[in-house]
PDB file of N, CA and C in Angstrom:
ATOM      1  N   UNK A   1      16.750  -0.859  10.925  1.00  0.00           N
ATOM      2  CA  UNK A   1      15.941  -0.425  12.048  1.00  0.00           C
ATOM      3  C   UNK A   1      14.663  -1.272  12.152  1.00  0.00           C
ATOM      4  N   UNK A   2      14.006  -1.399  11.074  1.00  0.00           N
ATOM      5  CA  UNK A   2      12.554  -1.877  10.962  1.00  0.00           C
ATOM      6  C   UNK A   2      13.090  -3.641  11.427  1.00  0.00           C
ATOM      7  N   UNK A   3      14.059  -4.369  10.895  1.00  0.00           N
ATOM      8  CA  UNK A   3      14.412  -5.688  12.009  1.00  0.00           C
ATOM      9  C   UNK A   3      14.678  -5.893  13.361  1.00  0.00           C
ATOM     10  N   UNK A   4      15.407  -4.791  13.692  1.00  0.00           N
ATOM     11  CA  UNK A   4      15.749  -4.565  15.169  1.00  0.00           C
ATOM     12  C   UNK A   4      14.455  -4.533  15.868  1.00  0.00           C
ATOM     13  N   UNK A   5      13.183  -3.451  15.152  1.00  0.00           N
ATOM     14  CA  UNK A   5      11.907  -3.046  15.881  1.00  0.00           C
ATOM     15  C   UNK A   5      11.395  -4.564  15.694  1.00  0.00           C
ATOM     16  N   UNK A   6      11.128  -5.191  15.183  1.00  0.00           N
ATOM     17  CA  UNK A   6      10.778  -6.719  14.344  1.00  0.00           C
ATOM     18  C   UNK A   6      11.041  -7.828  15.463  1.00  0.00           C
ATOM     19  N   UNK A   7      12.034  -7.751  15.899  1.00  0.00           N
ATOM     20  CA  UNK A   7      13.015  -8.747  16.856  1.00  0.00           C
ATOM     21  C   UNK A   7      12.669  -8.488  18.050  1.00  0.00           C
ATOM     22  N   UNK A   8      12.392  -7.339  18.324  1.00  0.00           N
ATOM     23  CA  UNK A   8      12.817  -7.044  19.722  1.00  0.00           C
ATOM     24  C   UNK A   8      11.450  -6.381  20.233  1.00  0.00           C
ATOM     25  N   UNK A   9      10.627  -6.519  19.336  1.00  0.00           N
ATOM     26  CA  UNK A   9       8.891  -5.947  19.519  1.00  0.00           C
ATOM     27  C   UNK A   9       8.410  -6.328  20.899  1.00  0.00           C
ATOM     28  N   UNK A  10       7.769  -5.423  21.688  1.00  0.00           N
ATOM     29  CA  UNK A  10       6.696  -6.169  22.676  1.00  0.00           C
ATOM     30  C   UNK A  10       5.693  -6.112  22.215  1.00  0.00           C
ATOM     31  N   UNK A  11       4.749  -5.816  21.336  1.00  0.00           N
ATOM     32  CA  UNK A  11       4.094  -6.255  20.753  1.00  0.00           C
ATOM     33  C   UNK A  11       3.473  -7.119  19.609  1.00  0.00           C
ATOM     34  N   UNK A  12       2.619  -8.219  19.702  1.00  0.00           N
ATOM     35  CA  UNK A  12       2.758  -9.182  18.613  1.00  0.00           C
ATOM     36  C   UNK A  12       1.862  -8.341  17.559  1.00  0.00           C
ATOM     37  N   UNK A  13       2.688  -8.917  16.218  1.00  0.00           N
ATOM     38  CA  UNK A  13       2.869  -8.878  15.080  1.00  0.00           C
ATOM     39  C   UNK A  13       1.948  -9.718  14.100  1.00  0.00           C
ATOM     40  N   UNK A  14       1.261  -9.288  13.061  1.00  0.00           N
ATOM     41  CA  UNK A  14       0.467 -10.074  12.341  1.00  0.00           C
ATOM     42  C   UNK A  14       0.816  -9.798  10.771  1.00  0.00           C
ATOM     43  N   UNK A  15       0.753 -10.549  10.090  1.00  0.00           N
ATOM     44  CA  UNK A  15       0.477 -10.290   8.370  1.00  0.00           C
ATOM     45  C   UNK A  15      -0.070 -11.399   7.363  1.00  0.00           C
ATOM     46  N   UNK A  16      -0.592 -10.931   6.509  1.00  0.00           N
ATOM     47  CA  UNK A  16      -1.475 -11.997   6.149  1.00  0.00           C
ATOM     48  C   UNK A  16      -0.419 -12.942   5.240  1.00  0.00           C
ATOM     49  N   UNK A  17      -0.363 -14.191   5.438  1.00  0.00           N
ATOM     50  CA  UNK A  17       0.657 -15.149   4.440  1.00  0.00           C
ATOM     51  C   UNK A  17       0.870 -14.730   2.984  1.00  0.00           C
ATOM     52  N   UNK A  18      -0.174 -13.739   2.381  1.00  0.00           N
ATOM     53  CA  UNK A  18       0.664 -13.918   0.900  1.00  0.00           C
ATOM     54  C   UNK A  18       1.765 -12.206   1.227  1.00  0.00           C
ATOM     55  N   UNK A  19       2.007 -11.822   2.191  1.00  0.00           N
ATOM     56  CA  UNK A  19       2.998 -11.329   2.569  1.00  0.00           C
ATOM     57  C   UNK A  19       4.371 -11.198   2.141  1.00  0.00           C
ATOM     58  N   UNK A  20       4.421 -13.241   2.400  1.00  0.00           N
ATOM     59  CA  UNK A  20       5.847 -13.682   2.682  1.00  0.00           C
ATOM     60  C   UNK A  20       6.084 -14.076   0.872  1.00  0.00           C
ATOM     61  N   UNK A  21       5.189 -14.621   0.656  1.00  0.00           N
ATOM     62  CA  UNK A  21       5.128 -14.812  -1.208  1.00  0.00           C
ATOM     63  C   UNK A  21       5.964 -13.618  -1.945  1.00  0.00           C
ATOM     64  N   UNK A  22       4.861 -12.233  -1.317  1.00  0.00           N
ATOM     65  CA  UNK A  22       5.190 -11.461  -1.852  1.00  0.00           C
ATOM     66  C   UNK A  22       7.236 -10.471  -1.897  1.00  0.00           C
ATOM     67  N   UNK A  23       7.555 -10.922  -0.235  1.00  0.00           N
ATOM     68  CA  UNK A  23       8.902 -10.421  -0.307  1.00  0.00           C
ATOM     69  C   UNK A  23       9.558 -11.506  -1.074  1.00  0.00           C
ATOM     70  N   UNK A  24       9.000 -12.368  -1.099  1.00  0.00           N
ATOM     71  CA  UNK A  24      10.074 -13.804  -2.236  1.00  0.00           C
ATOM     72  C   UNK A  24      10.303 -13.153  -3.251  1.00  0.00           C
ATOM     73  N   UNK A  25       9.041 -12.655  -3.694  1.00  0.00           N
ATOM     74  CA  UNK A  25       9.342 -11.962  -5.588  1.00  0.00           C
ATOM     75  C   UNK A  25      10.557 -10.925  -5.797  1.00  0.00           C
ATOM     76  N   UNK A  26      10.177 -10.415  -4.505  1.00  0.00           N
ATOM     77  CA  UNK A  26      11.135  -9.378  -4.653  1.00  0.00           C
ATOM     78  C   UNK A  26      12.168  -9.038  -4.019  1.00  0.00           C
ATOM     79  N   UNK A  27      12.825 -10.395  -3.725  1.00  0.00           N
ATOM     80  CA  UNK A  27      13.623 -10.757  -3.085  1.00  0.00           C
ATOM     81  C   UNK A  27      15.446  -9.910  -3.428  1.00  0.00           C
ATOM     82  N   UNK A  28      15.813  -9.723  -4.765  1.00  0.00           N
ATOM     83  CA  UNK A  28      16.222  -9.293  -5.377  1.00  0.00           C
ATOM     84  C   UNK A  28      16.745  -7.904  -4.826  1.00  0.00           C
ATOM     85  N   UNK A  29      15.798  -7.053  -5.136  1.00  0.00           N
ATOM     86  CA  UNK A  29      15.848  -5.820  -5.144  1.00  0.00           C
ATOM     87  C   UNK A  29      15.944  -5.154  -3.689  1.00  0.00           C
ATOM     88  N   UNK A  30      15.434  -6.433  -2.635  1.00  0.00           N
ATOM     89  CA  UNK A  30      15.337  -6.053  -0.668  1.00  0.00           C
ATOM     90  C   UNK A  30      16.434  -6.448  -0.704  1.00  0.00           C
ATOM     91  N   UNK A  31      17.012  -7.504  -1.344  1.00  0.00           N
ATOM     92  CA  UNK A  31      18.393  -7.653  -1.116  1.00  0.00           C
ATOM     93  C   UNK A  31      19.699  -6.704  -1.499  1.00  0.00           C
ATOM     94  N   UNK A  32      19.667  -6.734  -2.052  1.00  0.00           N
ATOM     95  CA  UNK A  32      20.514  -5.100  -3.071  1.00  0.00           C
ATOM     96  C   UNK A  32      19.902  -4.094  -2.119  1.00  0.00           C
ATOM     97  N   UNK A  33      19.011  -3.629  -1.904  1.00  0.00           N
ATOM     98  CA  UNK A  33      18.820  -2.182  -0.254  1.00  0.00           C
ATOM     99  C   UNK A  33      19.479  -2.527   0.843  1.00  0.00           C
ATOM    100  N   UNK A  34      19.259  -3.702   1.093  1.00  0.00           N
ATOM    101  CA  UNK A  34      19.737  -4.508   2.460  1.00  0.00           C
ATOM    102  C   UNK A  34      20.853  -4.536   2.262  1.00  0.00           C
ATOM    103  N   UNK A  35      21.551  -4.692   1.492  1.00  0.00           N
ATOM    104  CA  UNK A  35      22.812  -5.393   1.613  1.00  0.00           C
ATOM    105  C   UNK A  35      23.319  -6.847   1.590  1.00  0.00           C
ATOM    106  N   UNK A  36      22.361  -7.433   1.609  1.00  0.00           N
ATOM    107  CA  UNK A  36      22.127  -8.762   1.939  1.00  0.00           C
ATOM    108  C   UNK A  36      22.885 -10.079   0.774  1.00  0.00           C
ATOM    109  N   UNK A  37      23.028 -11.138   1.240  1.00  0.00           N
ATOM    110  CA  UNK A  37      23.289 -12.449  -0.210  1.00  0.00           C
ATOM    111  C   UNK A  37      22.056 -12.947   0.003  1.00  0.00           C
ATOM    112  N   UNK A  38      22.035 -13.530  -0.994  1.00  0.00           N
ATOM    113  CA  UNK A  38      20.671 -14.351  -1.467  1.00  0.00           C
ATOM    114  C   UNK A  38      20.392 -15.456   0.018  1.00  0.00           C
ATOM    115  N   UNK A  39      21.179 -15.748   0.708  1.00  0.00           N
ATOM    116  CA  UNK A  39      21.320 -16.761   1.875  1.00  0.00           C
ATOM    117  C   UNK A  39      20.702 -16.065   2.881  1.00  0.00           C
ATOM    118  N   UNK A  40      21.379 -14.667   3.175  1.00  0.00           N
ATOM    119  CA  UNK A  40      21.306 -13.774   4.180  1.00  0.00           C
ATOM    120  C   UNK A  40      19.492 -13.182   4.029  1.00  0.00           C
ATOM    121  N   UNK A  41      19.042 -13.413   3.056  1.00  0.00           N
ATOM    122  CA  UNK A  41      17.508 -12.589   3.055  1.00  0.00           C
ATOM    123  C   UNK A  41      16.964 -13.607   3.477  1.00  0.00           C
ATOM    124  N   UNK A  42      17.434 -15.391   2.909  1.00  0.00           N
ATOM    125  CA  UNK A  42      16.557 -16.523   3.287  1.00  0.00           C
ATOM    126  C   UNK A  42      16.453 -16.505   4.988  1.00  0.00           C
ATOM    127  N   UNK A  43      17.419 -16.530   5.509  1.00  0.00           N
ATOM    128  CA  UNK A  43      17.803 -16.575   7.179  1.00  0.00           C
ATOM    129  C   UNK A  43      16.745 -15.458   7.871  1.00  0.00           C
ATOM    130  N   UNK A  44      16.569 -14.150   7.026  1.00  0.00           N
ATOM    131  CA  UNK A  44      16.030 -13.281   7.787  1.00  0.00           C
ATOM    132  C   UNK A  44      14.755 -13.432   7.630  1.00  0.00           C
ATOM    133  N   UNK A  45      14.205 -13.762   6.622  1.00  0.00           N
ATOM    134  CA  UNK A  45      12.577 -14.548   6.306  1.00  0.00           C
ATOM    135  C   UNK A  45      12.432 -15.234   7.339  1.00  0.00           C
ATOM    136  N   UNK A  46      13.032 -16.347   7.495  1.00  0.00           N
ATOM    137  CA  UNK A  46      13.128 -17.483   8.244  1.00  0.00           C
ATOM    138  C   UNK A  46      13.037 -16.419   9.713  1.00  0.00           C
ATOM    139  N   UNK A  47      13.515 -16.172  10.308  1.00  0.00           N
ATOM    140  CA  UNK A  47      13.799 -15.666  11.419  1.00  0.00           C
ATOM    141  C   UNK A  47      12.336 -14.523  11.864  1.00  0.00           C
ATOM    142  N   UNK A  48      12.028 -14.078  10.916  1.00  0.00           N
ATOM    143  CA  UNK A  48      10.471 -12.961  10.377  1.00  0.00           C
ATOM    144  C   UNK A  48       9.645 -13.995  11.325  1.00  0.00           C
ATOM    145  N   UNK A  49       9.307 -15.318  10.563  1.00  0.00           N
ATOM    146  CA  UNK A  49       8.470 -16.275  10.957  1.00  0.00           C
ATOM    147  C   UNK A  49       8.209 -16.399  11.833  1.00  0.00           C
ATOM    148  N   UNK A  50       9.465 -16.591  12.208  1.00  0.00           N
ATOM    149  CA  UNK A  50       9.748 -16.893  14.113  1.00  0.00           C
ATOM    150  C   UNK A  50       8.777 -15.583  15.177  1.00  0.00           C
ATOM    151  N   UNK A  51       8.606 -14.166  14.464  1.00  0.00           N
ATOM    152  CA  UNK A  51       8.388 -13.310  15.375  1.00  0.00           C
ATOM    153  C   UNK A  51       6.951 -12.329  14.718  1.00  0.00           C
ATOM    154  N   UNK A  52       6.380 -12.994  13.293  1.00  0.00           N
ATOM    155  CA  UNK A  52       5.605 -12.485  13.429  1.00  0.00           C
ATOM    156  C   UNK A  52       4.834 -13.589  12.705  1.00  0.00           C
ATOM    157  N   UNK A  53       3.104 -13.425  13.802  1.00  0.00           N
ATOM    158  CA  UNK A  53       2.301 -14.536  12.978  1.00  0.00           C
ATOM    159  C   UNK A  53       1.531 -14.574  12.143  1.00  0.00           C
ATOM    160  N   UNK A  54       1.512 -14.726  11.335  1.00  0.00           N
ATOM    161  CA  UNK A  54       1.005 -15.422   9.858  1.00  0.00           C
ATOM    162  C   UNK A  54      -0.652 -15.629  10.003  1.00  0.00           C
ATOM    163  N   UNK A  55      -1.284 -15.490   8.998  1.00  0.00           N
ATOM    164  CA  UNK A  55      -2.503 -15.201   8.934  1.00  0.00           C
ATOM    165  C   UNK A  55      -3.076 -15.931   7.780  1.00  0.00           C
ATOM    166  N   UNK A  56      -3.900 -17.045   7.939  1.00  0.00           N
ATOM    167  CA  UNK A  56      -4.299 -16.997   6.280  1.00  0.00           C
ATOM    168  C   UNK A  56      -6.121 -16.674   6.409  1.00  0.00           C
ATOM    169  N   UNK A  57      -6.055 -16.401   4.767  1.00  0.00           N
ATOM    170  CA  UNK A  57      -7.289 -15.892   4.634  1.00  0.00           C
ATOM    171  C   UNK A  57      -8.258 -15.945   5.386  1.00  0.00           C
ATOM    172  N   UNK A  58      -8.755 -17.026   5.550  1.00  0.00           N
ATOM    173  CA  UNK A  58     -10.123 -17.205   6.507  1.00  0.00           C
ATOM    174  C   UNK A  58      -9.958 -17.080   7.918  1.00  0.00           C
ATOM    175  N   UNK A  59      -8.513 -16.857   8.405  1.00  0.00           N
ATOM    176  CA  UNK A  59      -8.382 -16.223   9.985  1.00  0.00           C
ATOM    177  C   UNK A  59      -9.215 -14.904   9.865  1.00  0.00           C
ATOM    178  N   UNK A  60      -9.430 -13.912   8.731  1.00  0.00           N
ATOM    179  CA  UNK A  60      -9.586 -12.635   8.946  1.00  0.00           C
ATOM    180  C   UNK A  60     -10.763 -12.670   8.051  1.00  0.00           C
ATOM    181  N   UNK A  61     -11.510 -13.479   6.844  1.00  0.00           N
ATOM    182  CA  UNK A  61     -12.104 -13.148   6.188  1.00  0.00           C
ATOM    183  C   UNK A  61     -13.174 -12.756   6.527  1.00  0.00           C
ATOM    184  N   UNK A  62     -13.890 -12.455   7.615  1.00  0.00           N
ATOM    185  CA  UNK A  62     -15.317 -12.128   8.093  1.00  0.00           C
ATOM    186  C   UNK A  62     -14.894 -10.654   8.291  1.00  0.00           C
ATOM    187  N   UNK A  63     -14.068  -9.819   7.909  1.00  0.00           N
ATOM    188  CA  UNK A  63     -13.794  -8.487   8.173  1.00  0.00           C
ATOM    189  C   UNK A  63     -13.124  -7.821   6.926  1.00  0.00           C
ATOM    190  N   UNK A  64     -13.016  -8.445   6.020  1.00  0.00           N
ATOM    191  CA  UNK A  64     -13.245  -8.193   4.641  1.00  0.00           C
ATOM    192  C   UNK A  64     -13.973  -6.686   4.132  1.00  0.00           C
ATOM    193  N   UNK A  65     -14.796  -7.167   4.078  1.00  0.00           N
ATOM    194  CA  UNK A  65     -16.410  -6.254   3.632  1.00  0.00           C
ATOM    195  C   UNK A  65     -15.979  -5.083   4.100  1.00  0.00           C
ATOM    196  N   UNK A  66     -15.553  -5.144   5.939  1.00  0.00           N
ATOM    197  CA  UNK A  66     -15.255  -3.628   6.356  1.00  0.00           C
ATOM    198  C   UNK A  66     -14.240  -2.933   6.109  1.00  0.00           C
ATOM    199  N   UNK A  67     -13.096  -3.908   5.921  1.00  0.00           N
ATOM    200  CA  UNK A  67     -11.818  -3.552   5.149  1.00  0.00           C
ATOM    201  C   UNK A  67     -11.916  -3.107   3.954  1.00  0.00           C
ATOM    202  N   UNK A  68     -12.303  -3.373   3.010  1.00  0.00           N
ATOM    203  CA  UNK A  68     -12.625  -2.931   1.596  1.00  0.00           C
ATOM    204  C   UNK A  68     -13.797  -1.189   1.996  1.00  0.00           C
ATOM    205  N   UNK A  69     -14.024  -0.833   2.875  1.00  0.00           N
ATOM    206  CA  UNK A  69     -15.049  -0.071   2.773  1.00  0.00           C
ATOM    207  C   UNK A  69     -14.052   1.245   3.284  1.00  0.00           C
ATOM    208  N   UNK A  70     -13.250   0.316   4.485  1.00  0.00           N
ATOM    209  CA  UNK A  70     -11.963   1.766   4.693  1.00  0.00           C
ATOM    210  C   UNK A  70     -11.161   2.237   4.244  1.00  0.00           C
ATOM    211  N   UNK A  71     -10.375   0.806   4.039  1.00  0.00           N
ATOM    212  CA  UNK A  71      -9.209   0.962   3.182  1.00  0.00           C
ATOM    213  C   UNK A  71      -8.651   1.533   2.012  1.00  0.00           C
ATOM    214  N   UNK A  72      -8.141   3.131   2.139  1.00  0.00           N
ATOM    215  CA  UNK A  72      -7.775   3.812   0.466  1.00  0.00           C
ATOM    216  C   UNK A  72      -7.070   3.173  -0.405  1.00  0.00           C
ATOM    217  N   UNK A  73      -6.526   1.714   0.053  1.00  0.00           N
ATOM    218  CA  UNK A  73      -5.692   1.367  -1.049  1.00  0.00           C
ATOM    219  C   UNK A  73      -6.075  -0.307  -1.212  1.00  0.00           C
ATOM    220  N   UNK A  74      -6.549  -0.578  -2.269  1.00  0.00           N
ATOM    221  CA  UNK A  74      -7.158  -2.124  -2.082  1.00  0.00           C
ATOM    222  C   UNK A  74      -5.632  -3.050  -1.776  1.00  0.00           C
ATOM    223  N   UNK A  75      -4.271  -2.909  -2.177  1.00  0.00           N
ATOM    224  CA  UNK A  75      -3.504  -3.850  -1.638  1.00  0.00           C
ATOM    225  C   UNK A  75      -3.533  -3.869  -0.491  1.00  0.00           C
ATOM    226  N   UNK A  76      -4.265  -3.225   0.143  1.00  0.00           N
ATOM    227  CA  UNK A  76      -3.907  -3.460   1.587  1.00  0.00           C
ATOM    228  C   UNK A  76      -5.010  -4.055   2.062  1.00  0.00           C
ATOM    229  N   UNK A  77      -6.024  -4.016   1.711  1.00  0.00           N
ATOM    230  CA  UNK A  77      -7.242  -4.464   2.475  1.00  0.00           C
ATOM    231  C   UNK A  77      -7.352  -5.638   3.748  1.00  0.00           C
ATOM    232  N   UNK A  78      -6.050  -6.402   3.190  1.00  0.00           N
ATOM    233  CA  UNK A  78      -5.820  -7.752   4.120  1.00  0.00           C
ATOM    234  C   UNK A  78      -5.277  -7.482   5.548  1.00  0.00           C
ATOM    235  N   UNK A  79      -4.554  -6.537   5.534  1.00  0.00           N
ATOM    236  CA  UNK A  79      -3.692  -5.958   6.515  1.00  0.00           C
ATOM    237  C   UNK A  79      -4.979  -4.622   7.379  1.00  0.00           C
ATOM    238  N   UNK A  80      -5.662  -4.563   6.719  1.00  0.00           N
ATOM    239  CA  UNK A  80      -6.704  -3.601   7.218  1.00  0.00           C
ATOM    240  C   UNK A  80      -7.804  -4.968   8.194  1.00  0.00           C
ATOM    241  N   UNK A  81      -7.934  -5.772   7.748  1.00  0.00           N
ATOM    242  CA  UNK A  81      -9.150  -6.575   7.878  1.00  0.00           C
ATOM    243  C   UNK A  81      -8.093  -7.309   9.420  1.00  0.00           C
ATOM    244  N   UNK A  82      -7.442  -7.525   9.292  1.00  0.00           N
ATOM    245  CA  UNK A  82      -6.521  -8.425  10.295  1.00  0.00           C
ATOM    246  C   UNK A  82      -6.508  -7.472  11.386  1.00  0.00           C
ATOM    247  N   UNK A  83      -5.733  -6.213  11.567  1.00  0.00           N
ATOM    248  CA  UNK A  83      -5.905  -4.922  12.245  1.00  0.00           C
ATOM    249  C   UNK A  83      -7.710  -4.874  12.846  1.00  0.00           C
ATOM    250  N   UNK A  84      -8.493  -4.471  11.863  1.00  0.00           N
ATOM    251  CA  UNK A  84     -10.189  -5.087  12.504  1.00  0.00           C
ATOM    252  C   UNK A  84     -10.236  -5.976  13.481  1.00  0.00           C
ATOM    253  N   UNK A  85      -9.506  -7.511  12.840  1.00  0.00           N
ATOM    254  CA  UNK A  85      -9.752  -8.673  13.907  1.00  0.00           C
ATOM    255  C   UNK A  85      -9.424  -8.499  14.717  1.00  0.00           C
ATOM    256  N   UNK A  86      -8.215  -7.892  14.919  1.00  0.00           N
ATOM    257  CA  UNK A  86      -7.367  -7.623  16.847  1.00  0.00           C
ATOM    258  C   UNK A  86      -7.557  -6.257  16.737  1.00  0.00           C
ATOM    259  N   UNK A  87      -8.756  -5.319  16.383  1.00  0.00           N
ATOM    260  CA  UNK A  87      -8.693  -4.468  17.073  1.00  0.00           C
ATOM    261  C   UNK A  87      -7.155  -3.869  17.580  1.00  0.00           C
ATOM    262  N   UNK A  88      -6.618  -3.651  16.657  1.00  0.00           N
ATOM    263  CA  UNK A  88      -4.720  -3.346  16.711  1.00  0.00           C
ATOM    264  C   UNK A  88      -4.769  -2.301  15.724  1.00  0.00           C
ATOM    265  N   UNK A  89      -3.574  -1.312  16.124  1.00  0.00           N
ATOM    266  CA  UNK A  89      -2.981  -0.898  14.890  1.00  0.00           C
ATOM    267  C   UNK A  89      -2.381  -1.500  13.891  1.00  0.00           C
ATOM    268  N   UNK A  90      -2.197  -0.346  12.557  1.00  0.00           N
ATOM    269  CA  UNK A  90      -1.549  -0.552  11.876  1.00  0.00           C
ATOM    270  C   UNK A  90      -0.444   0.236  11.459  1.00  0.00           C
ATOM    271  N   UNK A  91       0.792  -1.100  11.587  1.00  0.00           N
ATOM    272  CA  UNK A  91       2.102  -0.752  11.304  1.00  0.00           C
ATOM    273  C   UNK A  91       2.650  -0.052   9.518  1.00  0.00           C
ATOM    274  N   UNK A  92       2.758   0.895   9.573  1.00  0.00           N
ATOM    275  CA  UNK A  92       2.669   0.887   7.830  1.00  0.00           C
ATOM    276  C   UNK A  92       3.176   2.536   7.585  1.00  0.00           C
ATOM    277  N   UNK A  93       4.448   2.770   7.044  1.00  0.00           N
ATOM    278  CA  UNK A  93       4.655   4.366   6.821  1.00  0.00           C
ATOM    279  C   UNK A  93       3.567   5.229   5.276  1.00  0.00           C
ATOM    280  N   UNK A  94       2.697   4.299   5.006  1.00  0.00           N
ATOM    281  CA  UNK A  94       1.980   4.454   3.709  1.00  0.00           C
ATOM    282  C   UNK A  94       1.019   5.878   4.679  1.00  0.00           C
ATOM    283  N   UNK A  95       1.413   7.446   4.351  1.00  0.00           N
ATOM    284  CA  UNK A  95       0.252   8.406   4.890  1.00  0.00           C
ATOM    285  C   UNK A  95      -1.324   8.429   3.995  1.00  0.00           C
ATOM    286  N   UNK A  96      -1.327   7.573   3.318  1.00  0.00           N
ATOM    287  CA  UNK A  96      -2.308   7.415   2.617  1.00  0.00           C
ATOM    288  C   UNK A  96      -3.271   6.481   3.336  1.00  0.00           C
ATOM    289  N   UNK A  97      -3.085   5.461   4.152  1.00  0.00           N
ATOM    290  CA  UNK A  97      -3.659   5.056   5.225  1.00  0.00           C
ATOM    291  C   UNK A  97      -4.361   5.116   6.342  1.00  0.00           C
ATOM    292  N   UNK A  98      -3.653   6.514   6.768  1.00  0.00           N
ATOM    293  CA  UNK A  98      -4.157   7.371   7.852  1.00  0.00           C
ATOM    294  C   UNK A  98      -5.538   7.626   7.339  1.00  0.00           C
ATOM    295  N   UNK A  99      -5.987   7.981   6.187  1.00  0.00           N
ATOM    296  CA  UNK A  99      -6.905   8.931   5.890  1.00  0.00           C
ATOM    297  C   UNK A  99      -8.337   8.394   5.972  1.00  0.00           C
ATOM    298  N   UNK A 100      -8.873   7.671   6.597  1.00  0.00           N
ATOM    299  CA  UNK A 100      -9.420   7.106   7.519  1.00  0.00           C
ATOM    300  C   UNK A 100      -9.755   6.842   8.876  1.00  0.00           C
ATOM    301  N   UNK A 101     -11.175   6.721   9.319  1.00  0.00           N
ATOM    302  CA  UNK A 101     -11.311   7.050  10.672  1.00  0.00           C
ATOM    303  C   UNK A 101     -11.187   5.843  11.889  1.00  0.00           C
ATOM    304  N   UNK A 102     -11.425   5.019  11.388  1.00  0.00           N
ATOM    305  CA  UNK A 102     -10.864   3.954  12.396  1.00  0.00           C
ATOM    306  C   UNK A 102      -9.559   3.072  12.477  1.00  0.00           C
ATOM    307  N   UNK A 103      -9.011   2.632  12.006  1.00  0.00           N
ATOM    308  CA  UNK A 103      -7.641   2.373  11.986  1.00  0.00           C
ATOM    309  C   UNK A 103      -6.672   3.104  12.240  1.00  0.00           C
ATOM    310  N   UNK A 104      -6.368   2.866  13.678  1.00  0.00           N
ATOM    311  CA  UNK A 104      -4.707   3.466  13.954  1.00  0.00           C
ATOM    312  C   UNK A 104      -3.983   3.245  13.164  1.00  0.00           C
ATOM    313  N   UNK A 105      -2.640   4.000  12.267  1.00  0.00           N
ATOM    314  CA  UNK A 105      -1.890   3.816  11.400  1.00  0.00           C
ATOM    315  C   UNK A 105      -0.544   4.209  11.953  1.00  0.00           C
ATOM    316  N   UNK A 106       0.182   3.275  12.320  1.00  0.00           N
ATOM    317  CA  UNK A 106       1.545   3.909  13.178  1.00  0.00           C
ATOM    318  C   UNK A 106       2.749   4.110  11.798  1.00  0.00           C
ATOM    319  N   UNK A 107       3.819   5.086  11.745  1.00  0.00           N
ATOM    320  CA  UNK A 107       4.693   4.983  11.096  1.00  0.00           C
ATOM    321  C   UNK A 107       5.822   4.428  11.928  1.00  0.00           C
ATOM    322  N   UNK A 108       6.887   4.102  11.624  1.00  0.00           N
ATOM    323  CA  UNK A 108       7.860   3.263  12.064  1.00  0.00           C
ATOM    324  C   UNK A 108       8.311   4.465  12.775  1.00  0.00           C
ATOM    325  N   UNK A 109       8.089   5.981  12.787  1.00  0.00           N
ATOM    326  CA  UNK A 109       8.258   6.804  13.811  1.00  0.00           C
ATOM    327  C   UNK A 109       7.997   6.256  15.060  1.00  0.00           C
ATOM    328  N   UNK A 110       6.526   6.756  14.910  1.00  0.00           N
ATOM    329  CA  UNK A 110       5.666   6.496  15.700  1.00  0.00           C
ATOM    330  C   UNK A 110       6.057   5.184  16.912  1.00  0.00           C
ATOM    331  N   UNK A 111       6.563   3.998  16.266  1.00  0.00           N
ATOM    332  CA  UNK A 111       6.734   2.448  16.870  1.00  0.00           C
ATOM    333  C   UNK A 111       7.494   3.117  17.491  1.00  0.00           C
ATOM    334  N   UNK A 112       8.790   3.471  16.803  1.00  0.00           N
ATOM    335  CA  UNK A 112       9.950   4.055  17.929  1.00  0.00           C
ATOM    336  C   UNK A 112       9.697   5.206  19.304  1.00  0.00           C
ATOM    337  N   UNK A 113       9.098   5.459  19.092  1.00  0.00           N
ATOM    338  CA  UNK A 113       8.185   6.701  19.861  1.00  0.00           C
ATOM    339  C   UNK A 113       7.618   5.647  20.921  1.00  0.00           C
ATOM    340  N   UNK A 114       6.844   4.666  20.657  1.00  0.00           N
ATOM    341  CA  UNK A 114       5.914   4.457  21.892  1.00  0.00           C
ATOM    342  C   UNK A 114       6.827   3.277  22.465  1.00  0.00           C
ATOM    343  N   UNK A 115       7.755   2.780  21.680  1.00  0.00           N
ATOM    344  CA  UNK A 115       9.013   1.495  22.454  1.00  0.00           C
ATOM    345  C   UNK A 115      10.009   2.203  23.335  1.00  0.00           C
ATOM    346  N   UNK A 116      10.103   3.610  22.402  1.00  0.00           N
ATOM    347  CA  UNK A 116      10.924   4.116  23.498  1.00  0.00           C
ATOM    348  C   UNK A 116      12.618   3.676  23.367  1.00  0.00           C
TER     349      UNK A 116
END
């Protein structure tokens, strides 16, 4: 579901580059949920790229400070600070997120809900 929403989004998509690092590591284990061969996760990375854009640090780093001040969970802070920059929600089923007053926090409900 979450590729289909991914692919077929009208809205653009952001995440910060050590993102993509990070599904590499754990490439393994998304693969084995997915279903996927080791080929089939590379293609869908690859294809990710294509539809959502990439962020590195200093695109967002001036929103840092405020990210770290909202954000209940420091892995996220990057994804908080980027969300700041575009004034956007955030995509993320983590309800621990919500608990905060400025950041919209959509669950993949929610996406489906407002795509319709």
């Amino acid at each position: 579901m979450t590729r289909e929403l991914v692919t077929n989004f009208v809205f653009e998509l952001y995440t910060p580059s050590f993102a993509l690092a990070e599904l590499s590591k754990h490439k393994v284990m998304i693969s084995a949920k997915a279903g996927l061969s080791a080929k089939g996760f590379e293609e869908i990375l690859e294809k990710l790229c294509i539809f959502i854009k990439i962020e590195e640090d200093s695109d967002y780093s001036g929103f840092l400070n405020e990210a770290h001040e909202l954000c209940p969970d420091p892995d996220d802070v990057d994804f908080f600070a980027i969300a700041l920059k575009y004034k956007c929600p955030l995509w993320s089923n983590d309800a621990a997120l919500k608990k905060q007053p400025k950041i919209r926090v959509l669950s993949t409900k929610d996406v489906l809900e407002i795509v319709g």
